[in-house]
N, C-alpha and C. Protein backbone atom coordinates (compact mmCIF):
# COMPACT_ATOMS: atom_id res chain seq x y z
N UNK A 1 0.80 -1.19 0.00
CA UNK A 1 0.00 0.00 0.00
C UNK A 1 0.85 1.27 0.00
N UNK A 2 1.81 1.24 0.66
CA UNK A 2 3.23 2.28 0.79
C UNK A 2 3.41 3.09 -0.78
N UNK A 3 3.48 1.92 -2.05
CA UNK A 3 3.63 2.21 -2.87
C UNK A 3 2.94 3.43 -3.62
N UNK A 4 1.59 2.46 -3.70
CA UNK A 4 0.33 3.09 -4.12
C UNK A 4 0.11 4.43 -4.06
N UNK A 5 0.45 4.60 -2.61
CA UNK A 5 -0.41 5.88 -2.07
C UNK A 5 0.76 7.14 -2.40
N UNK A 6 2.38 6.37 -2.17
CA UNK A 6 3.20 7.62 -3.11
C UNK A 6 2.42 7.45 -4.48
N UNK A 7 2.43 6.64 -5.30
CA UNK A 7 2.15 7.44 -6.19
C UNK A 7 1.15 7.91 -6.51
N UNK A 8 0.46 7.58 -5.73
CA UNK A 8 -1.11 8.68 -5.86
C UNK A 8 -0.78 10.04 -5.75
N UNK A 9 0.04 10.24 -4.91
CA UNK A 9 0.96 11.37 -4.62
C UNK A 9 1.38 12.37 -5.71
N UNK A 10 2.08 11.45 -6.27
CA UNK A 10 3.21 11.58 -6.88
C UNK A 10 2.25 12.48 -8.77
N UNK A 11 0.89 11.32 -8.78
CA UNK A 11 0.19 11.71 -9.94
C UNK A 11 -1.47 12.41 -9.73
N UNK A 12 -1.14 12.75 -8.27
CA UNK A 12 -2.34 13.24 -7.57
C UNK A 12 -3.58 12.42 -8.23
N UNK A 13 -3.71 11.49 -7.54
CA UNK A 13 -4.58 10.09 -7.89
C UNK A 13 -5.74 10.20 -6.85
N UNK A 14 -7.33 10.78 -6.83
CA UNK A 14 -7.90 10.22 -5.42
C UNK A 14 -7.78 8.72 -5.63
N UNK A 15 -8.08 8.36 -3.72
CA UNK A 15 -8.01 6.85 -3.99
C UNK A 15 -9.26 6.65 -2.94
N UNK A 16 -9.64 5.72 -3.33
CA UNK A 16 -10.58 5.04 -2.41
C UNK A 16 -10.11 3.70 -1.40
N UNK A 17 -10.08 4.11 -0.08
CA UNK A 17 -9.46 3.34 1.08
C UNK A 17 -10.27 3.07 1.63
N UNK A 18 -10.31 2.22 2.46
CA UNK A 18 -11.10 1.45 3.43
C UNK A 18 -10.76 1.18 4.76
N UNK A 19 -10.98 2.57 5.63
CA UNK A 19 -10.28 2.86 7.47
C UNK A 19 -11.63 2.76 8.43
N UNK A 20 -11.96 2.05 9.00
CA UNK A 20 -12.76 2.29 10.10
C UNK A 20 -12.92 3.48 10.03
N UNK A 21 -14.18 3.87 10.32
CA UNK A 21 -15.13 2.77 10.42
C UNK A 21 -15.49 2.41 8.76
N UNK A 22 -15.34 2.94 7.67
CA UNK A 22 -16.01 2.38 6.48
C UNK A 22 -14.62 2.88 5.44
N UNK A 23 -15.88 2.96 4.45
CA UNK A 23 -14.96 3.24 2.99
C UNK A 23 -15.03 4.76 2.88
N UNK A 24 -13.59 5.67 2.65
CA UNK A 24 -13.50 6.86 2.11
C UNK A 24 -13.04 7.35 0.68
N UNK A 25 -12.80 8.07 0.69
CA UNK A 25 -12.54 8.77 -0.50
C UNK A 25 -11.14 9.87 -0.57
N UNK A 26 -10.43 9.78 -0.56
CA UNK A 26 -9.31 10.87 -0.11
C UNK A 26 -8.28 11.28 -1.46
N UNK A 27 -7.89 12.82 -0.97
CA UNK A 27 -6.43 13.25 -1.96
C UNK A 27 -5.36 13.28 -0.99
N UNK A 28 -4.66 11.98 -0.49
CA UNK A 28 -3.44 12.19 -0.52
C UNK A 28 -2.55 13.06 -0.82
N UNK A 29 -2.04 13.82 0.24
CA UNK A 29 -0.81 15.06 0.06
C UNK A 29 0.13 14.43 0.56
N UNK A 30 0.29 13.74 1.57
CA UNK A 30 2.37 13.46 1.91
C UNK A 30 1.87 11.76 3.06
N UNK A 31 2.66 11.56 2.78
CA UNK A 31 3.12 10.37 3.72
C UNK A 31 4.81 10.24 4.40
N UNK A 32 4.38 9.76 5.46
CA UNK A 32 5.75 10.17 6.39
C UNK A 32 5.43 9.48 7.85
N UNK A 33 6.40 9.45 8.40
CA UNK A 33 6.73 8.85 9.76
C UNK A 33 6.07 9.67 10.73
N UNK A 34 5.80 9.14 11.64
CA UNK A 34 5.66 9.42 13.05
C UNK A 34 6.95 9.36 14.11
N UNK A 35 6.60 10.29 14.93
CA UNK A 35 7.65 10.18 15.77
C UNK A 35 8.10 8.88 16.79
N UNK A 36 7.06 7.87 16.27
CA UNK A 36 7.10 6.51 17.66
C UNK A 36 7.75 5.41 16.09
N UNK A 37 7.87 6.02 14.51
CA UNK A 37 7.59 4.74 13.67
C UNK A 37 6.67 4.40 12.85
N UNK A 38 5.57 5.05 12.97
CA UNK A 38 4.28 4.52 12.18
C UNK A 38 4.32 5.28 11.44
N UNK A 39 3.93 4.34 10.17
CA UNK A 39 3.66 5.35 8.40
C UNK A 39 2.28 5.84 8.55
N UNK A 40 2.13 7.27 8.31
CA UNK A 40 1.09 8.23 8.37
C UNK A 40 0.73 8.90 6.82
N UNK A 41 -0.77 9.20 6.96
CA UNK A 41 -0.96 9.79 5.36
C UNK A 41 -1.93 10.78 6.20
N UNK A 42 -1.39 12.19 5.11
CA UNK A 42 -2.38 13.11 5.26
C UNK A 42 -2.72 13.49 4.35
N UNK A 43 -4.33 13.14 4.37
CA UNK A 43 -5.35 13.24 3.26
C UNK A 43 -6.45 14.17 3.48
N UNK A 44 -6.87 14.68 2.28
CA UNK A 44 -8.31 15.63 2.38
C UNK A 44 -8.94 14.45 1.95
N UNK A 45 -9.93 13.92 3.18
CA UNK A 45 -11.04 13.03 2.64
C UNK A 45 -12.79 14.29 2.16
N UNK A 46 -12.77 13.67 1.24
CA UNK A 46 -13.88 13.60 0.15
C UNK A 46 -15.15 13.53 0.40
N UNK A 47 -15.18 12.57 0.35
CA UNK A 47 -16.56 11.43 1.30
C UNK A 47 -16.32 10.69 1.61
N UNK A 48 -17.41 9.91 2.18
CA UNK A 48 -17.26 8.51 3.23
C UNK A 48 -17.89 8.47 4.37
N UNK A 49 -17.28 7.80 5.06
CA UNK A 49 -17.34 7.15 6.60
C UNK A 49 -16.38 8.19 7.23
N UNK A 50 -16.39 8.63 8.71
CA UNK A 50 -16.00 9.14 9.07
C UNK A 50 -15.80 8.86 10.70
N UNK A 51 -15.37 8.54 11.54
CA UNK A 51 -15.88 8.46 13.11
C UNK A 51 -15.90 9.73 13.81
N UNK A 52 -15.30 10.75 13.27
CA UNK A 52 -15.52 12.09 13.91
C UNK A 52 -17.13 12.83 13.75
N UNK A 53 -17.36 12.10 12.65
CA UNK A 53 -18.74 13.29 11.96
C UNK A 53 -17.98 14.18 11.14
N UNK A 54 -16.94 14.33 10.31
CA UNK A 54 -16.16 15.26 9.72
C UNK A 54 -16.58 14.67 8.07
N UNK A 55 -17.19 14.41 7.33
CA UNK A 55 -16.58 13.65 6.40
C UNK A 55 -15.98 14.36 4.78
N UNK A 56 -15.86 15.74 5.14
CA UNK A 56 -14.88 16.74 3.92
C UNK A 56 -14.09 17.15 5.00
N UNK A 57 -12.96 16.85 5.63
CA UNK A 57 -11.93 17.23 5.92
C UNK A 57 -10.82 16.86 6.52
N UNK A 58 -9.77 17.67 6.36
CA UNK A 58 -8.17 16.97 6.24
C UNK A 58 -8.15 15.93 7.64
N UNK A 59 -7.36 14.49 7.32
CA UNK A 59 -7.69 13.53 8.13
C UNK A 59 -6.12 13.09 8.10
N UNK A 60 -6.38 12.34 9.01
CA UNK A 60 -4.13 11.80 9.30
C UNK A 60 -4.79 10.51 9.87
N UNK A 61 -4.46 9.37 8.54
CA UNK A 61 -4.46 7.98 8.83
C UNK A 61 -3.28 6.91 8.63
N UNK A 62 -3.39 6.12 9.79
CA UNK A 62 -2.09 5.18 9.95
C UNK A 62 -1.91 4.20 9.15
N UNK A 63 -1.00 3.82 8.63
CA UNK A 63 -1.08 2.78 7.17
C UNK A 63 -1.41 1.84 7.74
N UNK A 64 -1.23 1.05 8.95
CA UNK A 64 -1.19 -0.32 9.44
C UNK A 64 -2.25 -0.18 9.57
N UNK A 65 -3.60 1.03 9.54
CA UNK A 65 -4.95 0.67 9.77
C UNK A 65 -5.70 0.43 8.72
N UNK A 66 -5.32 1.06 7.37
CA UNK A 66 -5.71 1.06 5.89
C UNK A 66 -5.86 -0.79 5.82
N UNK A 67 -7.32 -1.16 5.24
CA UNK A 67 -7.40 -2.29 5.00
C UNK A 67 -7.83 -2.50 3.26
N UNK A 68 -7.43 -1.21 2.78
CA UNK A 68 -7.17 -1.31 1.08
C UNK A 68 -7.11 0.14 1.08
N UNK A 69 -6.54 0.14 -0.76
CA UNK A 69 -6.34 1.46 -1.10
C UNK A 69 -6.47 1.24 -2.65
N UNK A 70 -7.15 1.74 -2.96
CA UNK A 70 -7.17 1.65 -4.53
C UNK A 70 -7.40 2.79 -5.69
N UNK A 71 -6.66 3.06 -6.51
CA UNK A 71 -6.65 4.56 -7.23
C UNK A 71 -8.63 4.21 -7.63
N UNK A 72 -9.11 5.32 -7.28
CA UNK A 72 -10.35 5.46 -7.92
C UNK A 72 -10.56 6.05 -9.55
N UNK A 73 -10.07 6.20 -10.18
CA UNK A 73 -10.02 6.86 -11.52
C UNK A 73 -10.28 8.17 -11.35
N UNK A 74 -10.34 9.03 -10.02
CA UNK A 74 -10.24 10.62 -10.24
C UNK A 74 -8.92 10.96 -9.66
N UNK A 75 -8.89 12.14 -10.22
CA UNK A 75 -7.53 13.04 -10.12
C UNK A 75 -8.42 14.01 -9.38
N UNK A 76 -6.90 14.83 -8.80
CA UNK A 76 -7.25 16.72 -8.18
C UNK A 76 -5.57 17.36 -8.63
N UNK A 77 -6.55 18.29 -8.48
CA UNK A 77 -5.51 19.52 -8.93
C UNK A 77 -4.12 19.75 -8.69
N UNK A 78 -3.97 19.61 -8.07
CA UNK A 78 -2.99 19.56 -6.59
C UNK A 78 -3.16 19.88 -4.79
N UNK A 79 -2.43 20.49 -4.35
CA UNK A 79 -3.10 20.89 -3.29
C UNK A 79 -3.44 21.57 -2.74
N UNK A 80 -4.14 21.47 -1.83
CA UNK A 80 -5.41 22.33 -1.45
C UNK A 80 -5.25 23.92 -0.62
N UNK A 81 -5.77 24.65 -1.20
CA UNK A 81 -5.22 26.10 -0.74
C UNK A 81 -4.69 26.03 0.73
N UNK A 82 -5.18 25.19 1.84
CA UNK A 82 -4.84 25.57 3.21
C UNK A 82 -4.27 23.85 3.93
N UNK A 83 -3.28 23.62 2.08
CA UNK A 83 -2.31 22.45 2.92
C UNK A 83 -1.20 23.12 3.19
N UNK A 84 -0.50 22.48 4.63
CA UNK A 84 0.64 22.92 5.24
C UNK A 84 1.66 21.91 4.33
N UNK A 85 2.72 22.46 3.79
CA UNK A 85 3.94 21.31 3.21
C UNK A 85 4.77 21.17 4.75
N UNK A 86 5.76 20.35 4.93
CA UNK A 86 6.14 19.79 5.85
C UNK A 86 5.68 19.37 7.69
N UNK A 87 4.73 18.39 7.01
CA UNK A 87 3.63 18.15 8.15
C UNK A 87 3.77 17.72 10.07
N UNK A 88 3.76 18.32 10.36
CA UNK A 88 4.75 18.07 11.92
C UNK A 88 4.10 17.03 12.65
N UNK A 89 2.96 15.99 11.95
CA UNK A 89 3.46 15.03 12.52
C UNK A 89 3.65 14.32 12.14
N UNK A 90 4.48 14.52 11.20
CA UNK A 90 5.49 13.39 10.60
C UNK A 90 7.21 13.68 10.77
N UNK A 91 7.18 13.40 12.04
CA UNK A 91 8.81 13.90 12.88
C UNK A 91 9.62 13.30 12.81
N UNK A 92 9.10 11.88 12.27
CA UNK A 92 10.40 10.96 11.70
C UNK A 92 10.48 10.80 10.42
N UNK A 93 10.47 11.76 9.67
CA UNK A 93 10.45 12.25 8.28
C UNK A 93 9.44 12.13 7.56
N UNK A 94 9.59 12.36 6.37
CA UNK A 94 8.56 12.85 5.21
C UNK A 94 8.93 11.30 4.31
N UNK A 95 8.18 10.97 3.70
CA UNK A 95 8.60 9.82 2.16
C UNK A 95 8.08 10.74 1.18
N UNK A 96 7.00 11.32 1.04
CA UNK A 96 6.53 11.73 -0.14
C UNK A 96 5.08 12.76 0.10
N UNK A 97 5.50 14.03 -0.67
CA UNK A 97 4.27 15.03 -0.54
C UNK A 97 4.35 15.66 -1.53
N UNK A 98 3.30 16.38 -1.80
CA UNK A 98 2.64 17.45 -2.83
C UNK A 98 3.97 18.48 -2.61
């Protein structure tokens, strides 16, 4: 999934994932470490499932929780007027962002 989601990245790909509680919809902007180790993605989800009640906005999900990821056949623009580039919580580096 590591792969994937750079290059969703990489060709600004939405993808459709599947995180508890259901299925979303997200644009992937960067993936990167956590400060304990864990691969993190920060995405503007779309639609979907949500457990906050949020379901249009920027979300930070853990790869080991992603139980698929699959390019949906839409694209976006790039990114989104009020993305931050170098995301602080990803303190044990960056792999890949907008």
């Amino acid at each position: 999934m590591l792969t994937t989601i750079t290059e969703a990245i990489a060709s600004r790909t939405r993808l459709t994932i599947n995180y508890p509680p259901g299925v979303r919809v997200i644009e992937p902007h960067a993936i990167g470490y956590s400060k304990d180790g864990n691969i993190l993605v920060r995405a503007y989800q779309t639609e979907g499932a949500s457990a906050s009640g949020e379901h249009a906005h920027w979300k930070l999900f853990r790869l080991d929780r992603l139980e698929g990821a699959n390019d949906n056949g839409g694209s976006f623009g790039g990114p989104r007027p009020d993305y931050k580039k170098g995301d602080k919580a990803m303190k044990g580096g960056i792999i890949a962002e907008l």
